[in-house]
Protein backbone atom coordinates (compact mmCIF):
# COMPACT_ATOMS: atom_id res chain seq x y z
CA UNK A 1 81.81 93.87 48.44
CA UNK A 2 85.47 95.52 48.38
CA UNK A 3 83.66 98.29 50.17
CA UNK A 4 82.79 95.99 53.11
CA UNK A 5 86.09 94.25 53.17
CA UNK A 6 87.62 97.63 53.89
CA UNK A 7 85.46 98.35 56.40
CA UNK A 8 86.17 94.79 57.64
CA UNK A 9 89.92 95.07 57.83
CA UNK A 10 89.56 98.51 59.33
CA UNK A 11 87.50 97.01 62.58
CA UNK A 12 90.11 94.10 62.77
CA UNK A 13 92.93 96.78 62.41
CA UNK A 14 91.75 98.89 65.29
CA UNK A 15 91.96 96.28 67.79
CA UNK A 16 95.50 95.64 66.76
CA UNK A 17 96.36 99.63 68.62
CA UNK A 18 97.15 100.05 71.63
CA UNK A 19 95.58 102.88 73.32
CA UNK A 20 96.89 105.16 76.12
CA UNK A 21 94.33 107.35 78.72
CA UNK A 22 95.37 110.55 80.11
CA UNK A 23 93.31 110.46 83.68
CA UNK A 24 92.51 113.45 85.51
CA UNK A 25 91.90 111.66 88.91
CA UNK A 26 90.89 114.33 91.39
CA UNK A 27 88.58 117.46 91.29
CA UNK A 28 91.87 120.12 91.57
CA UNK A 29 93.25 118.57 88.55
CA UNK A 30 90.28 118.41 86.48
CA UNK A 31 89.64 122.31 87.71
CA UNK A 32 93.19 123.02 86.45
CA UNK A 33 92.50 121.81 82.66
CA UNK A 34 89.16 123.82 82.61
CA UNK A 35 91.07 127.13 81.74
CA UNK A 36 91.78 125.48 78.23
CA UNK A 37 88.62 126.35 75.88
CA UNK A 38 88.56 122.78 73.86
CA UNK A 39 88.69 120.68 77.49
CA UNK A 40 84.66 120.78 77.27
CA UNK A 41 84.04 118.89 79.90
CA UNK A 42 82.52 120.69 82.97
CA UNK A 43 81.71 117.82 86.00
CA UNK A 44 84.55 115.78 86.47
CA UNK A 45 81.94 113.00 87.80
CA UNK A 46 80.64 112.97 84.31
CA UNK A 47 83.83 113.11 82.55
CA UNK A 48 84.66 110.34 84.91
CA UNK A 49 81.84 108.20 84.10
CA UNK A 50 82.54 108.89 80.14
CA UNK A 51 86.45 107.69 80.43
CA UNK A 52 84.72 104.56 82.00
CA UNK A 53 82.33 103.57 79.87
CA UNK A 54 85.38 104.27 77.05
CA UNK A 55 87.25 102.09 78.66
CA UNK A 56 84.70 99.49 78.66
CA UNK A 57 83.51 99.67 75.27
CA UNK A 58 87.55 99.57 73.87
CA UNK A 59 87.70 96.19 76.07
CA UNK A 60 84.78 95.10 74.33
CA UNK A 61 86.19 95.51 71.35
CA UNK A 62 89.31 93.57 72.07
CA UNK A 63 90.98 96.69 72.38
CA UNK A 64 94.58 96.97 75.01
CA UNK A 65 94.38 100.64 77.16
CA UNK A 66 97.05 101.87 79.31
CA UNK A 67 95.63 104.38 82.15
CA UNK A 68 98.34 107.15 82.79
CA UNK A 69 98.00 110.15 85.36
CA UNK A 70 97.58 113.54 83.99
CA UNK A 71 99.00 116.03 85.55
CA UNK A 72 98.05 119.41 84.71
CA UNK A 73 101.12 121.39 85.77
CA UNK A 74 103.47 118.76 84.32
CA UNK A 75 101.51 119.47 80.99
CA UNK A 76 101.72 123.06 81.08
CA UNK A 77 105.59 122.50 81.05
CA UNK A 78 105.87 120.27 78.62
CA UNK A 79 103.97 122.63 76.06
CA UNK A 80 106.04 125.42 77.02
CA UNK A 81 109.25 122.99 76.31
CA UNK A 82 108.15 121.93 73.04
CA UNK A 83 106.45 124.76 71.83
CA UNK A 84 102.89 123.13 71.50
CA UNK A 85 99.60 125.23 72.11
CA UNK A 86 97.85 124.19 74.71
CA UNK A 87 94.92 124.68 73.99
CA UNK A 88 94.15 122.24 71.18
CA UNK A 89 93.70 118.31 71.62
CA UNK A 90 96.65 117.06 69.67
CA UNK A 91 98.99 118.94 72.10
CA UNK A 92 96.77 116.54 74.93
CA UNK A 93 97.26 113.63 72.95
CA UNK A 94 101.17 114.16 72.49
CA UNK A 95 101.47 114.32 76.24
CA UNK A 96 99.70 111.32 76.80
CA UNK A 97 101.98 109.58 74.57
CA UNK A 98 104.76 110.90 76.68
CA UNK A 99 103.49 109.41 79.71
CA UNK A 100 103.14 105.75 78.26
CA UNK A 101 106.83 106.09 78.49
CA UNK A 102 107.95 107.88 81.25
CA UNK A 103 104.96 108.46 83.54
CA UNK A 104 103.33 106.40 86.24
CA UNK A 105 100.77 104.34 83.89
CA UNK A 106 98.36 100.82 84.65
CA UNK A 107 96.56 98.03 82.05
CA UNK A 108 93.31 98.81 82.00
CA UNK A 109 91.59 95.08 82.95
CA UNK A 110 87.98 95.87 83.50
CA UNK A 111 88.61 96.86 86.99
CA UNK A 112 86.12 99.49 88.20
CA UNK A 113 87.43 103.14 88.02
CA UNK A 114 87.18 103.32 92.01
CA UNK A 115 89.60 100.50 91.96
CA UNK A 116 91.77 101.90 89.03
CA UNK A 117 92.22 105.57 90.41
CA UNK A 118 93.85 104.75 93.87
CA UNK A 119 96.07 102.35 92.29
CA UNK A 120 97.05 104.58 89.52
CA UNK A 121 97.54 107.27 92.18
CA UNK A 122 100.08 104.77 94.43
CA UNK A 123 102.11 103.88 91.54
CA UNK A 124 102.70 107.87 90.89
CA UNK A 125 103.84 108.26 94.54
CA UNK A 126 105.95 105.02 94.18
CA UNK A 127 107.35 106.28 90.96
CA UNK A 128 108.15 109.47 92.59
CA UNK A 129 109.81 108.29 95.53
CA UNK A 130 112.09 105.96 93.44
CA UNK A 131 113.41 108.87 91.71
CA UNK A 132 113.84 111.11 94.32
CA UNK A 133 115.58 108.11 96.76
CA UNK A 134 117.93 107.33 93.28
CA UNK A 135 118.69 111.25 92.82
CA UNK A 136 119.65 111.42 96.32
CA UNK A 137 121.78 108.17 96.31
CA UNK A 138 123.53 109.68 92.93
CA UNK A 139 124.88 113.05 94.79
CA UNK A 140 126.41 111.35 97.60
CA UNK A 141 129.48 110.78 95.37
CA UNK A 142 132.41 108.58 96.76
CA UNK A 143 134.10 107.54 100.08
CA UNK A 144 136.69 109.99 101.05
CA UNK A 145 138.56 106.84 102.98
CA UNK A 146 138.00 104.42 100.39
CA UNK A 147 136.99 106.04 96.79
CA UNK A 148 134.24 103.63 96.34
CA UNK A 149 131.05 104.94 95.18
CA UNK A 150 128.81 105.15 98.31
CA UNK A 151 125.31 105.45 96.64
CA UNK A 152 126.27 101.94 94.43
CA UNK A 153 127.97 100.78 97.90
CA UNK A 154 124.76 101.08 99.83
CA UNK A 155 122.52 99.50 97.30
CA UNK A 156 124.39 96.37 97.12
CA UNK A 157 124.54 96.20 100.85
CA UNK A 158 120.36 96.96 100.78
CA UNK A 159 120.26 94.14 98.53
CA UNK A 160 122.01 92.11 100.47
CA UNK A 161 119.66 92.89 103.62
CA UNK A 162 116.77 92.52 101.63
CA UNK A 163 117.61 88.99 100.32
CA UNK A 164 118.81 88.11 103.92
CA UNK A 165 114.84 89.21 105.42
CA UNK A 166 113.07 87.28 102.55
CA UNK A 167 116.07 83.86 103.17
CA UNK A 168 114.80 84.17 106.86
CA UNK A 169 111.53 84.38 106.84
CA UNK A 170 108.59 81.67 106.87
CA UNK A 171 106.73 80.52 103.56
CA UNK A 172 103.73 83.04 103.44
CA UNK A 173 102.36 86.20 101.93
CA UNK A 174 104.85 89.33 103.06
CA UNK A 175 104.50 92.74 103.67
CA UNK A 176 107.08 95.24 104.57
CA UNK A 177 107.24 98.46 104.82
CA UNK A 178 110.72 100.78 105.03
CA UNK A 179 110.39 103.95 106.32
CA UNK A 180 113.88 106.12 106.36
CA UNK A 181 113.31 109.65 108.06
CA UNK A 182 115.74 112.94 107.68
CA UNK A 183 116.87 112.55 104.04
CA UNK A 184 115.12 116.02 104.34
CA UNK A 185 111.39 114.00 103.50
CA UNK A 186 110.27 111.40 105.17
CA UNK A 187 110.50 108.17 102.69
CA UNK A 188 108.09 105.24 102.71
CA UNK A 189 108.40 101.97 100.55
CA UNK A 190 105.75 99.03 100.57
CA UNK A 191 107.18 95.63 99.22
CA UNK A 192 104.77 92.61 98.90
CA UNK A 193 106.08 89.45 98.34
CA UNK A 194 104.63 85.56 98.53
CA UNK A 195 106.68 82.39 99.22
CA UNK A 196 105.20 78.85 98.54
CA UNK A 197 106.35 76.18 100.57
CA UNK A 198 109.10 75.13 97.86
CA UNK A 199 110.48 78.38 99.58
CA UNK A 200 110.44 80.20 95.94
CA UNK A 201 109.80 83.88 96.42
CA UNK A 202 107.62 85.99 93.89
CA UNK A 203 108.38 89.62 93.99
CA UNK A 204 107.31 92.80 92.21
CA UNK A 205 110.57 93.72 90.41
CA UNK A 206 109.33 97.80 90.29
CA UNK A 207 108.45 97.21 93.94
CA UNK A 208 111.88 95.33 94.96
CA UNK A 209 113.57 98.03 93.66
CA UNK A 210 112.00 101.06 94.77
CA UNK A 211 112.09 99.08 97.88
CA UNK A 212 116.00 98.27 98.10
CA UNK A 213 116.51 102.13 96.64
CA UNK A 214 114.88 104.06 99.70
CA UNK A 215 116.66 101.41 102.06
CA UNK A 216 119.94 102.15 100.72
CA UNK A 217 119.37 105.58 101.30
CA UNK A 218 118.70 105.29 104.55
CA UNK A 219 121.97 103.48 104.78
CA UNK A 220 124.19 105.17 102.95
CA UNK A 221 123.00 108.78 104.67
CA UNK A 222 122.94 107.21 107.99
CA UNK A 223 119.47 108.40 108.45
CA UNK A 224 116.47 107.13 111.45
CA UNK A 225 114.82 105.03 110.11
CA UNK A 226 112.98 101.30 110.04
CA UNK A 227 111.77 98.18 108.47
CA UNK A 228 108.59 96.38 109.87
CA UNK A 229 107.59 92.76 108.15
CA UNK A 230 104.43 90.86 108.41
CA UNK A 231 103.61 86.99 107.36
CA UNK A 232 100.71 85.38 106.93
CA UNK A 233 100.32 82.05 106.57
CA UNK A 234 96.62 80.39 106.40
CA UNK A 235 95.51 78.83 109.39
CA UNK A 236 98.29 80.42 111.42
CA UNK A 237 98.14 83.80 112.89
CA UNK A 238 99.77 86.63 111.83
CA UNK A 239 103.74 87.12 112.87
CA UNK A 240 104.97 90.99 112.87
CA UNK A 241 108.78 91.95 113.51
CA UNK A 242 110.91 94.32 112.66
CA UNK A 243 114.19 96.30 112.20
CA UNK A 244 115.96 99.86 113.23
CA UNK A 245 118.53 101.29 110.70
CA UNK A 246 121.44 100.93 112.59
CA UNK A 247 124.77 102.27 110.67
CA UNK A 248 124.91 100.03 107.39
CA UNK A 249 123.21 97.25 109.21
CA UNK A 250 119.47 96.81 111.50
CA UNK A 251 119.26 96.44 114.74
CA UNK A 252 116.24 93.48 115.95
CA UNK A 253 113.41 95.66 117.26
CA UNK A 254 111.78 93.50 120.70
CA UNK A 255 108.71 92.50 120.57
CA UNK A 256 107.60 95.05 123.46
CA UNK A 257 108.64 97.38 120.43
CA UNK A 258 107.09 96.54 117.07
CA UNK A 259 103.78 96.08 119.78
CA UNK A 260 104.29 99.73 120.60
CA UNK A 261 104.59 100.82 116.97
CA UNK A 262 101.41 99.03 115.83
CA UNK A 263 99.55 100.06 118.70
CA UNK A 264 99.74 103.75 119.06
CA UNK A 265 98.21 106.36 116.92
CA UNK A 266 100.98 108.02 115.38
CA UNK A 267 98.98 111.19 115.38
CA UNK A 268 97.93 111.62 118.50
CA UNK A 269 100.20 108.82 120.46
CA UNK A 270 96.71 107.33 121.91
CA UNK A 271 96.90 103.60 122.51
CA UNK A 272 95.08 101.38 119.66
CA UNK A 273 93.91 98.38 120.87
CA UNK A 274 95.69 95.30 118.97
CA UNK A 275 94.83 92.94 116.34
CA UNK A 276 93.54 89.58 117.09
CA UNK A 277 94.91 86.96 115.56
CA UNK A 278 98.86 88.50 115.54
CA UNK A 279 101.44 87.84 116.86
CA UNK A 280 104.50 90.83 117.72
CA UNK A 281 107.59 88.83 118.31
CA UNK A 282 111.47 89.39 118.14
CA UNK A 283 112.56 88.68 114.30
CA UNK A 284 114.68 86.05 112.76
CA UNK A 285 118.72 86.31 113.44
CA UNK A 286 120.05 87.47 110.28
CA UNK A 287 123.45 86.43 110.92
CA UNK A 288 126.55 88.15 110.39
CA UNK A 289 125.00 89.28 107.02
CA UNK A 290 122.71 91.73 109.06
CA UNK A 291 124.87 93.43 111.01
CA UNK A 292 127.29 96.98 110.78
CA UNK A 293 130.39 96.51 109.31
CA UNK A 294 133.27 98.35 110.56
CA UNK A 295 133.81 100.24 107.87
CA UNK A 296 130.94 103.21 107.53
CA UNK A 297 130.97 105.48 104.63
C-alpha cells in the first residue's frame, strides 16, 4: 500500500515540472549534431516525429513543455565556455536549460509540429533582430550639440510615432511592417495589433518593442527606410498606407505609392496584379507629433 502511494505521489509530482525541448528544426542542424556519438538519432524526419509524439504524450499527462531552438554552433560554444564534453547528454540537457532563459523558446499547446517549427523559427529571427537593432542603438553614444543620449532619444521619439499610428488609425486588426535599410543589414519588424470599437488596443509587448527598437534605429542613424500599415475591419475592405523615414519624423507615402510597393515583385520589379478587396490610400495626418523636428541628432 505505501509502495503504491509512492508511486502515486511520484505520477502527481511529475506533472508539477516543467519541461524544456531543445528542437533541431532543419536538416543542416540536425546533420551538425550527428558528429556527437550519443546523438543516435539518424533521420531527422524520425527524430522529428519522436519529439512529437513526446510532446503529445507529456500534454497528456498534464505535463507544461517549452520548445526552444537548438542551435548546434551556439552549443559547441557554450561547451567550450564551460568546459562541458560534448559528447554526453547532460552537457545537451544543460544547454537546453540555458535556452529557457535566454534563447528564442514557445509553449508547447498541442499545435502540430508544422505549425510549431516556423513559429519557433520567427521568434529566433525576431529575437535576433531586437538585439542587434538595441546593440546598434547602444554605440551611437550622445549628441555632440546637445549631450543627450541619442539611442534613448530615438526610442522615445519611435514610441511616440508608434502610439501616434495606432491613436490614428480605425478600430480593426493591424499589421505593420518597418523596414529600415543601411544600418549595414537590412532590418525588418512585423507588429500585429487589434483594436475593438471601445478603441482599446491589444498589442504583443515582445513585438511592440522589437518593433519601436528597429524604428528608432532607423531614426536615430538617419537610415532609408519605411513603415507600411494595413486594417481590416469585417465587412469593409482592406485599407493599406504607409510612411517614409524622413529625418526623426515620416513622410505620408501617396497612394500611387504604397500601390506601387504592393504591386511589384521586389525581385524582379514585374508588376503583380492587386488584391481585391483593398484599398491603397494616403494615411491618416499624424499631426505635428509626426513630423521632423528641427533639431536632428
Amino acid at each position: 500500500m505505501a509502495h503504491t502511494d509512492h508511486q502515486t505521489m511520484r505520477r502527481v509530482l511529475r506533472r508539477e515540472i516543467a519541461g524544456t525541448i531543445g528542437l533541431l528544426t532543419d536538416e543542416h542542424d540536425f546533420r551538425a549534431m550527428r558528429r556527437y556519438r550519443t546523438f543516435t538519432f539518424d533521420d531527422h524526419a524520425t527524430y522529428l516525429k519522436q519529439v512529437e509524439d513526446l510532446l503529445r504524450t507529456r500534454a497528456s499527462q498534464g505535463s507544461h513543455t517549452t520548445v526552444a531552438l537548438f542551435d548546434p554552433q551556439e552549443y559547441a560554444e557554450f561547451c567550450e565556455e564551460t568546459g562541458l564534453n560534448p559528447d554526453i547528454p547532460s552537457s545537451r540537457t544543460r544547454f537546453t536549460a540555458e535556452l529557457a532563459n535566454t534563447g528564442p523558446t514557445l509553449p508547447y499547446e498541442g499545435q502540430p509540429l508544422t505549425d510549431l517549427v516556423p513559429a519557433l523559427v520567427d521568434e529566433a529571427v525576431r529575437q535576433a533582430t531586437w538585439e542587434y537593432a538595441t546593440t546598434l542603438l547602444a554605440r551611437l553614444g550622445a549628441c555632440g550639440s546637445c549631450g543627450e543620449d541619442i539611442g534613448r532619444a530615438a526610442f522615445a521619439r519611435a514610441s511616440d510615432l508608434l502610439l501616434r499610428i495606432l491613436d490614428t488609425a480605425l478600430p480593426g486588426e493591424h499589421h505593420l511592417v518597418c523596414s529600415v535599410t543601411g544600418t549595414p543589414e537590412t532590418l525588418v519588424s512585423v507588429l500585429h495589433s487589434d483594436e475593438n470599437t471601445e478603441g482599446a488596443v491589444q498589442l504583443d509587448e515582445a513585438e511592440a518593442l522589437e518593433f519601436t527598437t528597429v524604428l528608432a534605429l532607423g531614426i536615430a542613424t538617419q537610415s532609408p527606410g519605411g513603415l507600411v500599415m494595413r486594417t481590416s475591419t469585417p465587412g469593409t475592405t482592406d485599407r493599406i498606407y504607409g510612411w517614409r523615414l524622413r529625418g526623426d519624423g515620416l513622410e505620408p507615402l501617396t497612394a500611387g505609392e504604397v500601390f506601387d510597393a504592393y504591386c511589384t515583385d521586389i525581385d524582379s520589379g514585374d508588376l503583380i496584379s492587386p488584391e481585391s478587396g483593398v484599398d491603397y490610400c494616403v494615411p491618416p495626418d499624424l499631426g505635428p507629433e509626426g513630423q521632423t523636428s528641427r533639431h536632428s541628432h
